[in-house]
N, C-alpha and C. Protein backbone atom coordinates (compact mmCIF):
# COMPACT_ATOMS: atom_id res chain seq x y z
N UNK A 1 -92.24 74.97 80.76
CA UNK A 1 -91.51 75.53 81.87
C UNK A 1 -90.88 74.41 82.70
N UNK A 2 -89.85 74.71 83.19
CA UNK A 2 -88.79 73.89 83.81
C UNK A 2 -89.56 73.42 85.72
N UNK A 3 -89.94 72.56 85.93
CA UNK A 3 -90.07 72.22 86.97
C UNK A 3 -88.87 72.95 88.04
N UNK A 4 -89.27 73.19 89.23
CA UNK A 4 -88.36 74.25 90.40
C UNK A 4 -89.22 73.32 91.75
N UNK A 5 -87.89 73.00 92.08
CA UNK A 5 -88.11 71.80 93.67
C UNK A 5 -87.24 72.99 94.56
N UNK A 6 -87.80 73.25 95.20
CA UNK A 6 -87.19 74.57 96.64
C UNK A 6 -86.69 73.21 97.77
N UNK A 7 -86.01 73.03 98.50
CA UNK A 7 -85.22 72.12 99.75
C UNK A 7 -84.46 72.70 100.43
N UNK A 8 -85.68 73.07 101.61
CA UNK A 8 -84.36 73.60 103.00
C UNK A 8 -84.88 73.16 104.23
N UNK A 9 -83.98 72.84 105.14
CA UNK A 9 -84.06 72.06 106.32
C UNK A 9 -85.41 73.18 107.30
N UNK A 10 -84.85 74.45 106.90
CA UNK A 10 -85.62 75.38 107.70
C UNK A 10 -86.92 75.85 106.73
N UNK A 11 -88.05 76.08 107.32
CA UNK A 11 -88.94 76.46 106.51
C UNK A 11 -89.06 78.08 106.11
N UNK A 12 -88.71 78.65 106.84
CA UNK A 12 -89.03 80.20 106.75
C UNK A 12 -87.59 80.09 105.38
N UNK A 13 -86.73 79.48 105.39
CA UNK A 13 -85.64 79.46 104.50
C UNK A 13 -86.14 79.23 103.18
N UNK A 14 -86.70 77.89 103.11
CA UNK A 14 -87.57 77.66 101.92
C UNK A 14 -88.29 78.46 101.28
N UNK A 15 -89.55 79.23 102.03
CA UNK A 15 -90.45 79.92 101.97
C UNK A 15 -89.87 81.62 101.07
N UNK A 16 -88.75 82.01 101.86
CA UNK A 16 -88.40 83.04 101.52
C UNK A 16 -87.72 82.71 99.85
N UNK A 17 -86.85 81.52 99.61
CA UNK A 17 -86.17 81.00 98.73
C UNK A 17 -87.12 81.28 97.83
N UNK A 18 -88.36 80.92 97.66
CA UNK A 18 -89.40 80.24 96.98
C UNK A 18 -90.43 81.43 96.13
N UNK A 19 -90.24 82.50 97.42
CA UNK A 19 -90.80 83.99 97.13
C UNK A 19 -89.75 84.79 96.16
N UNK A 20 -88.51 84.11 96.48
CA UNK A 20 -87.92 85.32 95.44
C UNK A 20 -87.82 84.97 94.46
N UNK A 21 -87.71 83.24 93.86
CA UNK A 21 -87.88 82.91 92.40
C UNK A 21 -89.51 83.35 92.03
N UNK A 22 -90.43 83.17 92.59
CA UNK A 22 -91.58 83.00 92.14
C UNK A 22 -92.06 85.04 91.79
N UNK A 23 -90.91 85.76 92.29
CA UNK A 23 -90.45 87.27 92.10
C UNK A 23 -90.42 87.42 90.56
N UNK A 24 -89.12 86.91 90.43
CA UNK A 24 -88.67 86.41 89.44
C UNK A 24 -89.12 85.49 88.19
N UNK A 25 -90.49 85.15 88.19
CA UNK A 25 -91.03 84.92 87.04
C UNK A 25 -90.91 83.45 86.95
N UNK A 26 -90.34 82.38 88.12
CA UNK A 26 -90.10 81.04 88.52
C UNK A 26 -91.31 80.29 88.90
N UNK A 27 -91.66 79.41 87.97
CA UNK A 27 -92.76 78.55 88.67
C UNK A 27 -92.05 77.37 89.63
N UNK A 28 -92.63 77.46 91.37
CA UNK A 28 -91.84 76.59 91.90
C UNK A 28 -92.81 75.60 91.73
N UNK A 29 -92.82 74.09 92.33
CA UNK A 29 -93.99 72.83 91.93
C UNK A 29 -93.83 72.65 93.17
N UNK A 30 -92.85 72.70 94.09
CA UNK A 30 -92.75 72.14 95.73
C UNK A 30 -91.81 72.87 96.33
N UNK A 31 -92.00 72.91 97.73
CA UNK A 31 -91.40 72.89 99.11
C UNK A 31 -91.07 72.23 99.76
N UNK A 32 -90.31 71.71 100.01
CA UNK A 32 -89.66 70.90 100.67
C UNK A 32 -88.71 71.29 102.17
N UNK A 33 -88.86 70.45 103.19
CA UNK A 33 -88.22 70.49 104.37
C UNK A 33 -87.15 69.54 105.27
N UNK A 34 -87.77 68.94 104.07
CA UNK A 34 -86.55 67.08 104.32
C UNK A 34 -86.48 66.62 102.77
N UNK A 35 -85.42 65.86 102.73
CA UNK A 35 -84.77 65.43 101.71
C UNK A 35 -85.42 64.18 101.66
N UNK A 36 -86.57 63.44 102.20
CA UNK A 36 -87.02 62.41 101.34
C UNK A 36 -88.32 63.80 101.00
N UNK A 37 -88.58 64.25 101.62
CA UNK A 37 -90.24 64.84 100.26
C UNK A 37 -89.50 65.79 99.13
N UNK A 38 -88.21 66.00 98.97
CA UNK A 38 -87.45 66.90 97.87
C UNK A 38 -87.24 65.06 96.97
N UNK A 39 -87.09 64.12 97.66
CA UNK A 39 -86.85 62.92 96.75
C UNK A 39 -88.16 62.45 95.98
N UNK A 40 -89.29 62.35 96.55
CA UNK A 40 -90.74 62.32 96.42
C UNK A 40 -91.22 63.26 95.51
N UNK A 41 -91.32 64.23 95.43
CA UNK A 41 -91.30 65.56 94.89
C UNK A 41 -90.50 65.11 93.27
N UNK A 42 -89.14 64.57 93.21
CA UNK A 42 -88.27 64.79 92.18
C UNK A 42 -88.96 63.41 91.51
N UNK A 43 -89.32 62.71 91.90
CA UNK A 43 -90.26 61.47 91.55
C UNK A 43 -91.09 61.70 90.48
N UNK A 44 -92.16 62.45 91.15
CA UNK A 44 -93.34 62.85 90.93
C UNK A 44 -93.27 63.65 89.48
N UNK A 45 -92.54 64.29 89.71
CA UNK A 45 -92.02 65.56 88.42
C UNK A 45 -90.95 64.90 87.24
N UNK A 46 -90.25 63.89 87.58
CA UNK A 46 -89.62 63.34 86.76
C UNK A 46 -88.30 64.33 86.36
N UNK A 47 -88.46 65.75 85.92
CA UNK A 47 -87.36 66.08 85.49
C UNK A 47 -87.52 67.75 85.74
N UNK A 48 -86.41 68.39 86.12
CA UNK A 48 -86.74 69.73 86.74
C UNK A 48 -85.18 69.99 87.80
N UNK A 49 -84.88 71.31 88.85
CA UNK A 49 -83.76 71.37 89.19
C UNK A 49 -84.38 71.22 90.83
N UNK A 50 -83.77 70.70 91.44
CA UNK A 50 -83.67 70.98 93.15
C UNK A 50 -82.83 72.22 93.50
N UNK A 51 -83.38 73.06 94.20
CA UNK A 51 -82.66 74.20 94.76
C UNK A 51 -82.40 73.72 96.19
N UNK A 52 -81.58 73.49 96.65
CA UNK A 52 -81.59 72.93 98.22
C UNK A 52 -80.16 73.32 98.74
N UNK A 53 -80.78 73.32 100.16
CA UNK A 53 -79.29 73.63 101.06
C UNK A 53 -78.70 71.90 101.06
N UNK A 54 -77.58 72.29 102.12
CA UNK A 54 -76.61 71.58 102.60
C UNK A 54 -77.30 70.41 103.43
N UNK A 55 -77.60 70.66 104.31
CA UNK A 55 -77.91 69.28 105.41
C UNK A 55 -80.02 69.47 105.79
N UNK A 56 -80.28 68.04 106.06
CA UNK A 56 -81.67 68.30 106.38
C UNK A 56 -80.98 66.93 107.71
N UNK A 57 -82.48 67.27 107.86
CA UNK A 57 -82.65 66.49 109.42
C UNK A 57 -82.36 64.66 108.95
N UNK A 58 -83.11 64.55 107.63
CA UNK A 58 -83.09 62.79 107.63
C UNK A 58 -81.61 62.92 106.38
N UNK A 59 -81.16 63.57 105.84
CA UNK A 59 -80.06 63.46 104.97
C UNK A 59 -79.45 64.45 104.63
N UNK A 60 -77.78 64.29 104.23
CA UNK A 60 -77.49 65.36 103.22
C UNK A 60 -77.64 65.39 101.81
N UNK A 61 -77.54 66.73 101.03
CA UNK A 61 -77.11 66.85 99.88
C UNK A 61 -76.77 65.85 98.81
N UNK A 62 -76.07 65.62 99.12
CA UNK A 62 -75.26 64.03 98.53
C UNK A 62 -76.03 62.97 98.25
N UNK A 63 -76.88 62.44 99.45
CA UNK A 63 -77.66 61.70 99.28
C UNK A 63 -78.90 61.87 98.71
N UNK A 64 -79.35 63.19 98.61
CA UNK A 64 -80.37 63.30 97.81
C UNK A 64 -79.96 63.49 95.99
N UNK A 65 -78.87 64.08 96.24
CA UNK A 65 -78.41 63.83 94.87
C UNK A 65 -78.05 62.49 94.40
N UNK A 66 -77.44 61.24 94.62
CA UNK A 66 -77.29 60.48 94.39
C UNK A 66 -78.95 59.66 94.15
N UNK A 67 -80.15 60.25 94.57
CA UNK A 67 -81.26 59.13 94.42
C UNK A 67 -82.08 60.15 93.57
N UNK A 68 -81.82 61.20 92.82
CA UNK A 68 -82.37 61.99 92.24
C UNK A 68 -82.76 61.12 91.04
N UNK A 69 -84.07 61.58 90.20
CA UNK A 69 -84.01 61.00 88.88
C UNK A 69 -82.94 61.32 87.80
N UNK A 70 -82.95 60.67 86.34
CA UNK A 70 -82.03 60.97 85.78
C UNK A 70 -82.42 62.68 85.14
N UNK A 71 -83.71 63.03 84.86
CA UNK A 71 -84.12 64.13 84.31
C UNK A 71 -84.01 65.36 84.94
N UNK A 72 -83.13 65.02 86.59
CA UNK A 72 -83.27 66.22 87.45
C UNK A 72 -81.72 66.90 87.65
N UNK A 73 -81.85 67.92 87.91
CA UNK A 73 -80.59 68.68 88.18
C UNK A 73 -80.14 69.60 89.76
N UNK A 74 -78.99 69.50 90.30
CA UNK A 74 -79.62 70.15 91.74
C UNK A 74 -78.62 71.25 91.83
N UNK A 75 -79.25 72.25 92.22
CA UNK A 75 -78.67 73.59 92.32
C UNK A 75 -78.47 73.83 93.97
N UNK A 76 -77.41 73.35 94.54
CA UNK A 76 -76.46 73.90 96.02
C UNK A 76 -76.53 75.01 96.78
N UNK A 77 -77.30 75.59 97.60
CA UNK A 77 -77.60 76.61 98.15
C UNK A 77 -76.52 76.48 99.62
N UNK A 78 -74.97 76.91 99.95
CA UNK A 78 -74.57 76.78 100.88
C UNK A 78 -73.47 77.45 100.88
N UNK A 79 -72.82 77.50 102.38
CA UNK A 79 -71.28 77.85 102.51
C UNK A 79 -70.35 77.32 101.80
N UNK A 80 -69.32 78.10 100.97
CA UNK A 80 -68.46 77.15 100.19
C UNK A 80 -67.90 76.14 101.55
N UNK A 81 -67.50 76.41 103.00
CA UNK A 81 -66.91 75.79 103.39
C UNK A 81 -67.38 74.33 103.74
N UNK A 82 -69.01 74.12 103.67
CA UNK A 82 -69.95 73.09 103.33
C UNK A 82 -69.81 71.96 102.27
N UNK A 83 -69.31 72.62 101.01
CA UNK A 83 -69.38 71.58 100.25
C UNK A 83 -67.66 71.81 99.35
N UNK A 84 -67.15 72.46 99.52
CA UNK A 84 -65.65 73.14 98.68
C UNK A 84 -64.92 72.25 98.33
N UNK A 85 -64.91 71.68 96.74
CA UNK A 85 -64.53 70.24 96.93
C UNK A 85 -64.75 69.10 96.82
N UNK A 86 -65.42 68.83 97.70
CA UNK A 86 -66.25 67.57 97.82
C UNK A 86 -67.96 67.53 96.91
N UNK A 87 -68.22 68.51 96.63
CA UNK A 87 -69.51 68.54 95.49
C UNK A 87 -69.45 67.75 94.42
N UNK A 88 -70.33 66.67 94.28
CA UNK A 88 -70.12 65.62 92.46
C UNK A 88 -70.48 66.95 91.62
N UNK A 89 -69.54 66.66 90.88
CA UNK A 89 -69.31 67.81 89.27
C UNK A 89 -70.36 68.45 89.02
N UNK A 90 -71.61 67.45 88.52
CA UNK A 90 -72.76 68.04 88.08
C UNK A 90 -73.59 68.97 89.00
N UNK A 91 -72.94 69.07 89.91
CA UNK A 91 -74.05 69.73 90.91
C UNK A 91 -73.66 71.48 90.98
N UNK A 92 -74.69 72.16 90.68
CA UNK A 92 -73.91 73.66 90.45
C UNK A 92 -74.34 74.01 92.11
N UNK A 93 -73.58 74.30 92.05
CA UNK A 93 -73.23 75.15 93.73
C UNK A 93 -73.37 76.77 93.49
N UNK A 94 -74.14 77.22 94.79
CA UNK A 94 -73.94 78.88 94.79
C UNK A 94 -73.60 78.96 96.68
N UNK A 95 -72.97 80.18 96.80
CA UNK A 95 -72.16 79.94 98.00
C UNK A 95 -73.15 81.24 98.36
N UNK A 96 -72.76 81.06 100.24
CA UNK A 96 -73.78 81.77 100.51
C UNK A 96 -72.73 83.38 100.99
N UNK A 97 -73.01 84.48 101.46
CA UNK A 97 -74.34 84.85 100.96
C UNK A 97 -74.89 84.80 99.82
N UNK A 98 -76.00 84.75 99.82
CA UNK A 98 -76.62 84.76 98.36
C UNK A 98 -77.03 85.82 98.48
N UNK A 99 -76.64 86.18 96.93
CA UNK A 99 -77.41 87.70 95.78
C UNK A 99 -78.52 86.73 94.85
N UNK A 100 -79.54 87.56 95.08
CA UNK A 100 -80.40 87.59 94.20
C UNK A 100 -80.55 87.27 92.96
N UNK A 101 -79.60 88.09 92.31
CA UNK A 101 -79.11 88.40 90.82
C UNK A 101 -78.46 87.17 90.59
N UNK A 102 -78.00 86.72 91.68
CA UNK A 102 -76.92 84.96 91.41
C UNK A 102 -77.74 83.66 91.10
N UNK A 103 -78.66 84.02 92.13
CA UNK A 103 -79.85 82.82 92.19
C UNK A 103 -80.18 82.73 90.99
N UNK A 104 -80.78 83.84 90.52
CA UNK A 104 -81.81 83.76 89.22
C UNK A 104 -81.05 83.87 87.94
N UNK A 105 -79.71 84.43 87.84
CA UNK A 105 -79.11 83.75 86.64
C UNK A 105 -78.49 82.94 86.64
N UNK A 106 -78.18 81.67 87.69
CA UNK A 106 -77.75 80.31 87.48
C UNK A 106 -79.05 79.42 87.57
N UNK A 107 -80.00 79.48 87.84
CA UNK A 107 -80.98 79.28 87.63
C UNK A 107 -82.04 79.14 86.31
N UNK A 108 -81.75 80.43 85.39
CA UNK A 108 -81.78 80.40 83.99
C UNK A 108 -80.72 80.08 83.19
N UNK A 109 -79.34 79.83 83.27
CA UNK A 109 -78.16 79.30 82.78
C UNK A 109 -78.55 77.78 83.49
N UNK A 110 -78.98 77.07 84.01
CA UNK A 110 -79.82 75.92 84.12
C UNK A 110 -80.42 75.58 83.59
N UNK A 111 -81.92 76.20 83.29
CA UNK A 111 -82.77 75.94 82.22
C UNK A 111 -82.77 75.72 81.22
N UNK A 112 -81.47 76.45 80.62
CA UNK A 112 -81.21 76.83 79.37
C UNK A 112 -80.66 75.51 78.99
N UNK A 113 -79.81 75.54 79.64
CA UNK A 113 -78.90 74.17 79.72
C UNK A 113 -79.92 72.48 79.52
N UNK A 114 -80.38 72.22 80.55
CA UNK A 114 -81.98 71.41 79.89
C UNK A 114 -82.39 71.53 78.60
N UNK A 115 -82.77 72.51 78.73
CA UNK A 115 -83.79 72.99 77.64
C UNK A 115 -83.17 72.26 76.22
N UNK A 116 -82.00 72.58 76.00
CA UNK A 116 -80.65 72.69 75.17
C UNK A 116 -80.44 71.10 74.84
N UNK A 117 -80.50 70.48 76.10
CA UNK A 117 -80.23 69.08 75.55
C UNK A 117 -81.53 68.41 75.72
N UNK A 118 -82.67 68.67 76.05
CA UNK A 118 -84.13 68.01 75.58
C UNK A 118 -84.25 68.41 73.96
N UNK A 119 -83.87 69.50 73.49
CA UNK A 119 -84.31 69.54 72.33
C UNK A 119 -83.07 68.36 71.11
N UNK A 120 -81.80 68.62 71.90
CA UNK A 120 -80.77 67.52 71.53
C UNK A 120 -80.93 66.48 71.24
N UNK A 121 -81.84 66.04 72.12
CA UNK A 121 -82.13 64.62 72.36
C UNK A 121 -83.49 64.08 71.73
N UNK A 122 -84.52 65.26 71.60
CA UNK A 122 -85.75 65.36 70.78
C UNK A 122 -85.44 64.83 69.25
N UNK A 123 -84.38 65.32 68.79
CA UNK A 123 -83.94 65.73 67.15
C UNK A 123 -83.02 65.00 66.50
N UNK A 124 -82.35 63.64 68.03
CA UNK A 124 -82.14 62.58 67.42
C UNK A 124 -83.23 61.32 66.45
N UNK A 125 -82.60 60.89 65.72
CA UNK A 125 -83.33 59.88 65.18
C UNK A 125 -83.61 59.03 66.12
N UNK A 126 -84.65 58.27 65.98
CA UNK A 126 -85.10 57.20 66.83
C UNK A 126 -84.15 56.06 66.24
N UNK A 127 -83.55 54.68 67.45
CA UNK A 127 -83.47 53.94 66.67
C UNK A 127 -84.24 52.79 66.11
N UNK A 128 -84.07 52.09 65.11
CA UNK A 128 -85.30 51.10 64.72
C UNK A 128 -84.77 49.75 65.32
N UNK A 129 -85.86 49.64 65.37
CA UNK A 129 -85.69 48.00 65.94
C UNK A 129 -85.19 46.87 65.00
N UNK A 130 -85.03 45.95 65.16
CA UNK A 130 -84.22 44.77 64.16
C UNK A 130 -85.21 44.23 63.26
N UNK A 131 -86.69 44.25 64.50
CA UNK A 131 -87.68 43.92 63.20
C UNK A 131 -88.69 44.77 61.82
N UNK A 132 -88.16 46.18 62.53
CA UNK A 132 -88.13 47.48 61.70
C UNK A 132 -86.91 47.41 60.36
N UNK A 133 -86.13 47.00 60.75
CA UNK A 133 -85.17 46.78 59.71
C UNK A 133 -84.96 46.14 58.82
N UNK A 134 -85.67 44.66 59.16
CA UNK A 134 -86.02 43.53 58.19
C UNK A 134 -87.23 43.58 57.54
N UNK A 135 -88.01 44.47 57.63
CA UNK A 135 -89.04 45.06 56.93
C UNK A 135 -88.67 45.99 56.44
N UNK A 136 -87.98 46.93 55.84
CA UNK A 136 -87.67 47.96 55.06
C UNK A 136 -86.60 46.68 54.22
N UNK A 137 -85.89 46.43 55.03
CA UNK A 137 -84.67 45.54 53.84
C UNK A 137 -85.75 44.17 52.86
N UNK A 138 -87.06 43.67 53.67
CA UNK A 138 -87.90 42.76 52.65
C UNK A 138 -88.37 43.63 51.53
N UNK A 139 -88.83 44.88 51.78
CA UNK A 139 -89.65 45.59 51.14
C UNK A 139 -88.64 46.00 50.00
N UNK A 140 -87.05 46.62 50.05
CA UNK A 140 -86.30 46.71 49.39
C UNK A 140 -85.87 45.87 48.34
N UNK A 141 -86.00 44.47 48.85
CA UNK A 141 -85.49 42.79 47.98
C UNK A 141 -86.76 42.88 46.82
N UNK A 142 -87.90 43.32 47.60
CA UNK A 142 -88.93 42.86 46.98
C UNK A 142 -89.61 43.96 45.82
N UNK A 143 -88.79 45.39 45.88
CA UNK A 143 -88.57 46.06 44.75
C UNK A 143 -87.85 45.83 43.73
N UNK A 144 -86.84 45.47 44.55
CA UNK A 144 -85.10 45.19 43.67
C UNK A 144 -85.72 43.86 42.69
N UNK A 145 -86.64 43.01 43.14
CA UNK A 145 -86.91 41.78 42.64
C UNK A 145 -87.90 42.01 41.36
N UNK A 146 -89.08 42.45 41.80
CA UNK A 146 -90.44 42.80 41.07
C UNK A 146 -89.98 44.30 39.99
N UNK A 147 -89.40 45.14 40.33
CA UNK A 147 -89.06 46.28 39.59
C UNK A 147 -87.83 46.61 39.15
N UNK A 148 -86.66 45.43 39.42
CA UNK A 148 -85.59 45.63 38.56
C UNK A 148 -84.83 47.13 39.00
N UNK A 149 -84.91 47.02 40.61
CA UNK A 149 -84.40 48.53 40.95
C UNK A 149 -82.94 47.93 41.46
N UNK A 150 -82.07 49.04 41.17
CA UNK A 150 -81.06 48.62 42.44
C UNK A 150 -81.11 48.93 44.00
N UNK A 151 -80.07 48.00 44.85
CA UNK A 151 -80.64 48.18 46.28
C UNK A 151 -81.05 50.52 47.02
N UNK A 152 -79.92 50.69 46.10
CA UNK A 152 -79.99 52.38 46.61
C UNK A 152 -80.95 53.12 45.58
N UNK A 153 -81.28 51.87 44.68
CA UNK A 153 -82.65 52.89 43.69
C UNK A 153 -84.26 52.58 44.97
N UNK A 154 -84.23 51.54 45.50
CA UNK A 154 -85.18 50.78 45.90
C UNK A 154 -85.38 51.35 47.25
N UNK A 155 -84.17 51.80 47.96
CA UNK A 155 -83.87 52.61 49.46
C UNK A 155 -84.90 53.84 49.07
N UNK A 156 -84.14 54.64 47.61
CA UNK A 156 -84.78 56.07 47.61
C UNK A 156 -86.05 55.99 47.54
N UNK A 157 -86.66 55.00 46.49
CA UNK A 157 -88.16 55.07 46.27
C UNK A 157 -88.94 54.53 47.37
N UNK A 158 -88.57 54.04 48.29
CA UNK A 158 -89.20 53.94 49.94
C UNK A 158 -89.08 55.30 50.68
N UNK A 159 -88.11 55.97 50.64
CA UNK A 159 -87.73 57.26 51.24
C UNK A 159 -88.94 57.89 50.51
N UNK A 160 -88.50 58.26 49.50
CA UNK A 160 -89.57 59.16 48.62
C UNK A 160 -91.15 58.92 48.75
N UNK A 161 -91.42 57.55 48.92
CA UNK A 161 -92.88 57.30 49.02
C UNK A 161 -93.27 57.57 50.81
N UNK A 162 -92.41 57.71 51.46
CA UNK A 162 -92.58 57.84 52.75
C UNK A 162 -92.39 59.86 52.78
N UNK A 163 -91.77 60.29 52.29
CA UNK A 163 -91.74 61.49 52.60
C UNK A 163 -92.83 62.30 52.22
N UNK A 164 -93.50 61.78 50.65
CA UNK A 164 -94.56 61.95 50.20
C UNK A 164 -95.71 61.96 50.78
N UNK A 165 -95.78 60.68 51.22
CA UNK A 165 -97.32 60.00 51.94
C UNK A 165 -97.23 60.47 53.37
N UNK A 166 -95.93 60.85 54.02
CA UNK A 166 -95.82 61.72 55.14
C UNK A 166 -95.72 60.70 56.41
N UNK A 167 -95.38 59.29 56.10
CA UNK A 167 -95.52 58.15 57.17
C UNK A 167 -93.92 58.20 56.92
N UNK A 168 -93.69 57.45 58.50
CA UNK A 168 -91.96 56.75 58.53
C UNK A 168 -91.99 55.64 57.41
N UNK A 169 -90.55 55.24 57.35
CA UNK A 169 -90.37 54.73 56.32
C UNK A 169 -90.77 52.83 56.50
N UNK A 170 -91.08 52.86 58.29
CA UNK A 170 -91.32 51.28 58.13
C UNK A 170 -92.92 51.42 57.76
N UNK A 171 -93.75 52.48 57.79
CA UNK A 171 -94.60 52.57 57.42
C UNK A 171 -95.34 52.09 55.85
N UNK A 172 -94.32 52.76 55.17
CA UNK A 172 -94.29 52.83 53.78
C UNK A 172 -93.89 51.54 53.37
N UNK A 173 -93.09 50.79 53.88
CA UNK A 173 -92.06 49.30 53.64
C UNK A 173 -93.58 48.59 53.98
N UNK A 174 -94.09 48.59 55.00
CA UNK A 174 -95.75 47.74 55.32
C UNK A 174 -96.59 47.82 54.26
N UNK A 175 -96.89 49.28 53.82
CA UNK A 175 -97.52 49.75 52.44
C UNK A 175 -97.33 48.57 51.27
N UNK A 176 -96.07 49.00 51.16
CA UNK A 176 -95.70 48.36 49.70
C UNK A 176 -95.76 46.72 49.74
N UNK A 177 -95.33 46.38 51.19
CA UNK A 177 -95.42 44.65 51.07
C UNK A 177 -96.73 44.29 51.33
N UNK A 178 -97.57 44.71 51.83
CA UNK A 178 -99.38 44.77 51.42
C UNK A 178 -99.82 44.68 50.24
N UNK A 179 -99.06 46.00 49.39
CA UNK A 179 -99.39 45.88 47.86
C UNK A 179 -98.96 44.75 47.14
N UNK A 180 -97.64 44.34 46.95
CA UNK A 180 -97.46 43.79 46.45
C UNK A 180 -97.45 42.21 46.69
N UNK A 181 -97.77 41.97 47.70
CA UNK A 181 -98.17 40.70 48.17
C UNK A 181 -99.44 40.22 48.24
N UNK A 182 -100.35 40.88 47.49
CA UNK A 182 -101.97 40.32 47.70
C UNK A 182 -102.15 39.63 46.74
């Protein structure tokens, strides 16, 4: 579940904010009344959306968005005539009055959105390091050498012994230069 940071200058504002996601099937993690404990808060949690108004007593908007982590997202609770404009891109804005029905499906068109590129970003390959690389390419020389493979016969049978044995492939490259080096 998506971390939910509530931020409003007024508390009964918050409070009420906080009751109608948590209506809605929203786990909130904090309350917030000033924009350094919504900064503290976004810290703490690492990655999740800020729901917050326009102005607090020690900062605006802006500034809490600008010191947000990279994993966080902030959802604009205000008068268009507040921010119309002048809002950085990423920041989804809902204008007030607020509907209900608005909150909670930009709110899940949020999540989704996260959700969407954590798994994006999950399902990239890792990259290997240089000394990850010179160990699969020794282990390769040292097939190509001892077994008369070519370099893309010598690639597969590392692949294959790694997909097999169920380890990454610098795994398998360690394997084999163990074996064959004793």
């Amino acid at each position: 579940m998506t971390n939910v940071i509530v931020a409003f200058s007024k508390a009964e504002d918050a409070k009420n904010i906080k009751n109608i996601l948590m209506k809605n099937g929203f786990s909130v993690s904090a309350v917030c009344t000033s924009g350094s404990q919504a900064l503290n808060s976004a810290d703490e949690l690492g990655s999740g959306i800020v729901v917050c108004g326009c102005r607090f007593a020690d900062m605006v908007y802006q500034e809490i968005y600008e010191c947000l982590p990279p994993g966080m997202q902030m959802l604009l609770v205000a008068s268009p005539s507040q921010w119309n404009g002048r809002a950085p891109e990423d920041v989804v804005c809902l204008g007030l009055p607020l509907k209900v029905q608005d909150l909670v499906s930009t709110l899940e068109m949020m999540m989704e959105t996260m959700a969407r590129r954590r798994k994006k970003l999950k399902n990239q390959p890792r990259e290997r390091s240089k000394e990850e690389v010179d160990l699969i390419k020794q282990a390769k020389e040292l097939l190509m050498e001892r077994n008369h493979m070519s370099e893309s016969d010598a690639h597969r049978y590392i692949q294959k012994c790694s997909m097999d044995s169920g380890t990454n492939m610098v795994e398998t490259a360690q394997m084999i230069m163990s074996l064959i080096n004793r």
